[in-house]
C-alpha atoms as a PDB file:
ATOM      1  CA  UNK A   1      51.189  87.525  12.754  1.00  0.00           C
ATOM      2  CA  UNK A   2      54.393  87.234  14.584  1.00  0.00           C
ATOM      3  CA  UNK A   3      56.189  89.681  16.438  1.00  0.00           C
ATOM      4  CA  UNK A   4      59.699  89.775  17.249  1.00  0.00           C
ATOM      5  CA  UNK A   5      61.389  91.223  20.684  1.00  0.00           C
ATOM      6  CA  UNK A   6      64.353  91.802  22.664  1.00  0.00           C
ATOM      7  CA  UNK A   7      64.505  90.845  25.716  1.00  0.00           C
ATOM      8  CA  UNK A   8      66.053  93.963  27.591  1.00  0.00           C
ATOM      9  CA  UNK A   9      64.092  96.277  25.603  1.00  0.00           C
ATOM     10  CA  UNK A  10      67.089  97.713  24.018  1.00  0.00           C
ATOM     11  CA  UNK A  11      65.761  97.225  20.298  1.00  0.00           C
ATOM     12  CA  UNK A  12      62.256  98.132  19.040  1.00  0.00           C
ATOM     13  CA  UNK A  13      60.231  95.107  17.914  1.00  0.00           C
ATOM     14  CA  UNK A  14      58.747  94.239  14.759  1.00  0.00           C
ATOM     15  CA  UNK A  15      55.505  92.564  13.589  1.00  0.00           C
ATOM     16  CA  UNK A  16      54.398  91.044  10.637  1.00  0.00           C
ATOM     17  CA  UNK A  17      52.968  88.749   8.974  1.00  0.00           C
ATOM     18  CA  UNK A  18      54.761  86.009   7.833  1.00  0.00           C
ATOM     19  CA  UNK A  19      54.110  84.066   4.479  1.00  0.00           C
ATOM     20  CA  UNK A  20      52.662  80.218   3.542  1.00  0.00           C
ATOM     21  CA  UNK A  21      56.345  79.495   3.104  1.00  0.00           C
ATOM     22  CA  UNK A  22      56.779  79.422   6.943  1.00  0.00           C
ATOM     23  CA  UNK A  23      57.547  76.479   9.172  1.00  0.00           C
ATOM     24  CA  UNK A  24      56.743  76.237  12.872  1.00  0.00           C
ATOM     25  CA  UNK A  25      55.854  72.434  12.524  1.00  0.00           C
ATOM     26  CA  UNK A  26      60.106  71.275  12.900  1.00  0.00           C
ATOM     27  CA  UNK A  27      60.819  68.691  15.439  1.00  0.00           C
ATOM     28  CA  UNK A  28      64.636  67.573  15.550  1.00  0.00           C
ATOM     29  CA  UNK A  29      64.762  64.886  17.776  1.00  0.00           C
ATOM     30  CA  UNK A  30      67.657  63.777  19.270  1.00  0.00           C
ATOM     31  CA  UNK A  31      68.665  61.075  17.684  1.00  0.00           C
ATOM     32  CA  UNK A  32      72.156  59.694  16.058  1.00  0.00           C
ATOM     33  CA  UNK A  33      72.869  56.745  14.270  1.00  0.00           C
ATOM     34  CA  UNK A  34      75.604  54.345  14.192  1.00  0.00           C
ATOM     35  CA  UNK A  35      77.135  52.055  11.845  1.00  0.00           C
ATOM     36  CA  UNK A  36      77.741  48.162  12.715  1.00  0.00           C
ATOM     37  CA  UNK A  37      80.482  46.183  12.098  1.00  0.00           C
ATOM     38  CA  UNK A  38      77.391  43.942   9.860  1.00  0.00           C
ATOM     39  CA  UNK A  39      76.343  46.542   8.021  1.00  0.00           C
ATOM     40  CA  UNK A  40      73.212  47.195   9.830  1.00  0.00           C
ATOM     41  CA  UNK A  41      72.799  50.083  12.233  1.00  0.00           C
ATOM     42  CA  UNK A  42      71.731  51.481  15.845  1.00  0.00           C
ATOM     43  CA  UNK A  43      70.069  54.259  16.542  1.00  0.00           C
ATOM     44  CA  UNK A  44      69.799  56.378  19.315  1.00  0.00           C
ATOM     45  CA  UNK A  45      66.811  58.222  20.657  1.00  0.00           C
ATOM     46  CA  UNK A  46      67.366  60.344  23.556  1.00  0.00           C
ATOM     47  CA  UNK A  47      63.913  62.084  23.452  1.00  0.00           C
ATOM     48  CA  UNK A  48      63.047  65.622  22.585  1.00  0.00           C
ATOM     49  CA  UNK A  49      63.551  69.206  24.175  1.00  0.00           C
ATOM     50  CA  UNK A  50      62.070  72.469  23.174  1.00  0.00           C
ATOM     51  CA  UNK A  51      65.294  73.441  22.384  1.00  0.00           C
ATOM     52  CA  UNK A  52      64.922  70.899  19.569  1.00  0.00           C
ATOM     53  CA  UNK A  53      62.602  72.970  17.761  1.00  0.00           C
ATOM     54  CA  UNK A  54      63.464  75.665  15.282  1.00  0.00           C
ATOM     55  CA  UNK A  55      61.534  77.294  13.209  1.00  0.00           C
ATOM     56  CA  UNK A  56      61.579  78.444   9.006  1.00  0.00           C
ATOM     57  CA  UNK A  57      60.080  82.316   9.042  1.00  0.00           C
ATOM     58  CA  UNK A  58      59.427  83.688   5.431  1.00  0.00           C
ATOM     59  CA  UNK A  59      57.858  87.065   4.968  1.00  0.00           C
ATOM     60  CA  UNK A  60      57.530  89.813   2.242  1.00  0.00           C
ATOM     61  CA  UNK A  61      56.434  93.798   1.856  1.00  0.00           C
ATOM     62  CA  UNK A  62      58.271  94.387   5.006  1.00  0.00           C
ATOM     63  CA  UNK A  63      59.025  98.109   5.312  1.00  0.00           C
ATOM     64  CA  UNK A  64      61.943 100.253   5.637  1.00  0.00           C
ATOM     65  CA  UNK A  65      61.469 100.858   9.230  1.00  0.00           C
ATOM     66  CA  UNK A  66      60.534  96.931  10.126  1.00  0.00           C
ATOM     67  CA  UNK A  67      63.490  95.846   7.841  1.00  0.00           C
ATOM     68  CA  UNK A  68      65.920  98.119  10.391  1.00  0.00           C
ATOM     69  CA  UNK A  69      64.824  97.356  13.050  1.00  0.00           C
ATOM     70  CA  UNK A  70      64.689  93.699  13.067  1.00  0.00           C
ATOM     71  CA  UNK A  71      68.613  94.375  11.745  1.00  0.00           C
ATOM     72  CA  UNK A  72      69.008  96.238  15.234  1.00  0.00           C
ATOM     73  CA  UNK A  73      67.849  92.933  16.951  1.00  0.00           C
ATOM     74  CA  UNK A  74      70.118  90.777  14.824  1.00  0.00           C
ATOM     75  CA  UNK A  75      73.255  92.763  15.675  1.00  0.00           C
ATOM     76  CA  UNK A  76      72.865  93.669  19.123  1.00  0.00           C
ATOM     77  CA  UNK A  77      70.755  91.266  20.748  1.00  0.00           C
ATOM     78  CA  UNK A  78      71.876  87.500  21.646  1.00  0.00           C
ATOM     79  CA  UNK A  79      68.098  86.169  22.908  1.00  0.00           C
ATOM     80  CA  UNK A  80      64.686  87.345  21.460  1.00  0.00           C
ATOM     81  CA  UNK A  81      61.262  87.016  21.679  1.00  0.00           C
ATOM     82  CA  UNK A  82      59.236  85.599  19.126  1.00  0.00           C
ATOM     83  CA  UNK A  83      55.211  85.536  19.264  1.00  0.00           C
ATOM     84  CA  UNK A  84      53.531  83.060  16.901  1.00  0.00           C
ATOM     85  CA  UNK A  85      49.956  81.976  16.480  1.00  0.00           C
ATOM     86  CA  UNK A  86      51.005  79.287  18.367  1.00  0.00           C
ATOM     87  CA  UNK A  87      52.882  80.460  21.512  1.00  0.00           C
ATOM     88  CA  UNK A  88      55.679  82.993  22.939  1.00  0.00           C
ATOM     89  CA  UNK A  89      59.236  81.358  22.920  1.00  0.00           C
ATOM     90  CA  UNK A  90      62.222  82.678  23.888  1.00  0.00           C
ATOM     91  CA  UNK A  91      65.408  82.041  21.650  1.00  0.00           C
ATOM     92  CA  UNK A  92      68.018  83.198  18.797  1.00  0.00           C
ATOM     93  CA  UNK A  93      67.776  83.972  15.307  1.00  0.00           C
ATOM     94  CA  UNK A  94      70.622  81.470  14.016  1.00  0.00           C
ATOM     95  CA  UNK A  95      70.091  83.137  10.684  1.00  0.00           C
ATOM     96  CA  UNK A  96      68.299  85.791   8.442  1.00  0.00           C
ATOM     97  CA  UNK A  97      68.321  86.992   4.649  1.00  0.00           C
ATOM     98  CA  UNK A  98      66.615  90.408   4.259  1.00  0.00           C
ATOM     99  CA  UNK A  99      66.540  91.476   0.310  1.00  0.00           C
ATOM    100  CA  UNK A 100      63.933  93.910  -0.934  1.00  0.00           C
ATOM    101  CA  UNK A 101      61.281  93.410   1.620  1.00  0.00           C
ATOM    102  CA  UNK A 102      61.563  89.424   1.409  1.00  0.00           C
ATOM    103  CA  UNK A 103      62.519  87.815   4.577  1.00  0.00           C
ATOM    104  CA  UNK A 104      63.689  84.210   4.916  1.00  0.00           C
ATOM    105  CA  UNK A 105      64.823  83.243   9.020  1.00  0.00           C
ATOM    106  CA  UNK A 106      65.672  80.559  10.969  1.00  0.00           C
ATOM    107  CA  UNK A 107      64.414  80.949  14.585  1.00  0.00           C
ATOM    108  CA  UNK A 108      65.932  78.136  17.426  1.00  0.00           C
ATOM    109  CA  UNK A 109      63.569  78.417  19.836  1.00  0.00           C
ATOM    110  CA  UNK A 110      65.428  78.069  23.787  1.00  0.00           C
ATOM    111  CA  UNK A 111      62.364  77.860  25.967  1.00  0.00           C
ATOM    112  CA  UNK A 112      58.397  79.165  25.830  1.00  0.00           C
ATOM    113  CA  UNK A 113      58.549  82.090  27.180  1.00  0.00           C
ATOM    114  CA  UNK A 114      55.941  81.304  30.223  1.00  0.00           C
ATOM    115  CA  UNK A 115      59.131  78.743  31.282  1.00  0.00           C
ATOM    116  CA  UNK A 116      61.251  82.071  31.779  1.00  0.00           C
ATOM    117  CA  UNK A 117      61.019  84.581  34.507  1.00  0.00           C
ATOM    118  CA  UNK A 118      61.532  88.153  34.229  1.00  0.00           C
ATOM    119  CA  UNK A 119      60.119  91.259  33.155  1.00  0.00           C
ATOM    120  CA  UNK A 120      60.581  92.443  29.558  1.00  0.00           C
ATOM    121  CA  UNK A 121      59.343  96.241  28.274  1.00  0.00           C
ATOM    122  CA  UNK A 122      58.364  95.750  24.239  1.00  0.00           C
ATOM    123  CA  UNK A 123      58.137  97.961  21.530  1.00  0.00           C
ATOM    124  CA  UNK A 124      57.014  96.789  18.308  1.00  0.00           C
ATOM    125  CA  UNK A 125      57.301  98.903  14.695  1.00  0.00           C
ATOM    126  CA  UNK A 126      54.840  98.401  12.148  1.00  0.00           C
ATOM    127  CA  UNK A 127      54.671 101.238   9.391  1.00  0.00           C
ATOM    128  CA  UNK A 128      53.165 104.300  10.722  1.00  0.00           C
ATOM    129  CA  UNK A 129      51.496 101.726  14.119  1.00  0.00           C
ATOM    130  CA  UNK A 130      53.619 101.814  17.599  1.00  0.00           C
ATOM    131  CA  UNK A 131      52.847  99.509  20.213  1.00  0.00           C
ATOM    132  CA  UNK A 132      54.390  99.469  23.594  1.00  0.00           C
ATOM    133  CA  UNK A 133      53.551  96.857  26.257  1.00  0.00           C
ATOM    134  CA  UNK A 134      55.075  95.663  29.419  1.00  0.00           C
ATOM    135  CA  UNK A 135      54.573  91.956  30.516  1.00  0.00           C
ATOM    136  CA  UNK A 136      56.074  89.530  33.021  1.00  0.00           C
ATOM    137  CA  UNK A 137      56.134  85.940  33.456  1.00  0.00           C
ATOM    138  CA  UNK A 138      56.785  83.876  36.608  1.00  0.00           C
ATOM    139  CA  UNK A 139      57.143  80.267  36.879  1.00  0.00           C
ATOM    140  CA  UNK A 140      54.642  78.859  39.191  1.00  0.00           C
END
């Protein structure tokens, strides 16, 4: 399942479940290489954030109602909240294709959310099912 929030509660939520074609697994190191004047090359490692990470979200059978509002958080919200399996990170959506109920969205995660302070009021849409929680997170 995976649930998708703004952060000042402006924008219902959405849940679903997202498909085998997801990708949560990407690690983008950064690294660059360079060319020598031998024709060999350097590289560059300079370690990994995760800020690095983005993620591949595929979906389908999304409804009406989950369709518009997950549009609502792509127009008016700059940072979400995503909830995977895995963990709670805060970031953008750098990208989305909605067509017919099929989803396909790129995620860049900023921080997990237990690294970022604050309050946050949620309200999540599935179908006919509304959900409304209010959690906070502290760094300690």
């Amino acid at each position: 399942m995976i649930s998708i929030t703004s952060i000042s509660g402006s924008s219902n939520g959405v849940i679903f479940q997202e498909s085998k074609e997801s990708r949560f697994k990407i690690f983008e190191p950064r690294v660059t290489k360079s060319q020598t004047l031998d024709g060999a090359a350097v590289y560059d490692h300079r370690g990994m954030a995760e800020a690095d990470r983005s993620f591949t979200i595929a979906a389908k059978n999304l409804s009406a109602s989950q369709v518009t509002a997950l549009q609502a958080i792509i127009e008016n919200e700059t940072f979400v909240h995503l909830a995977t399996d895995e963990a709670f990170f805060e970031g953008v959506i750098q990208r989305a294709e909605m067509d017919n109920g099929f989803l396909n969205m790129t995620f860049w995660v900023y921080v997990p959310i237990l690294a970022a302070a604050g309050s946050t009021n949620r309200m999540y849409v599935h179908d006919d099912l509304t959900i409304e929680e209010s959690i906070t997170a502290a760094i300690s």
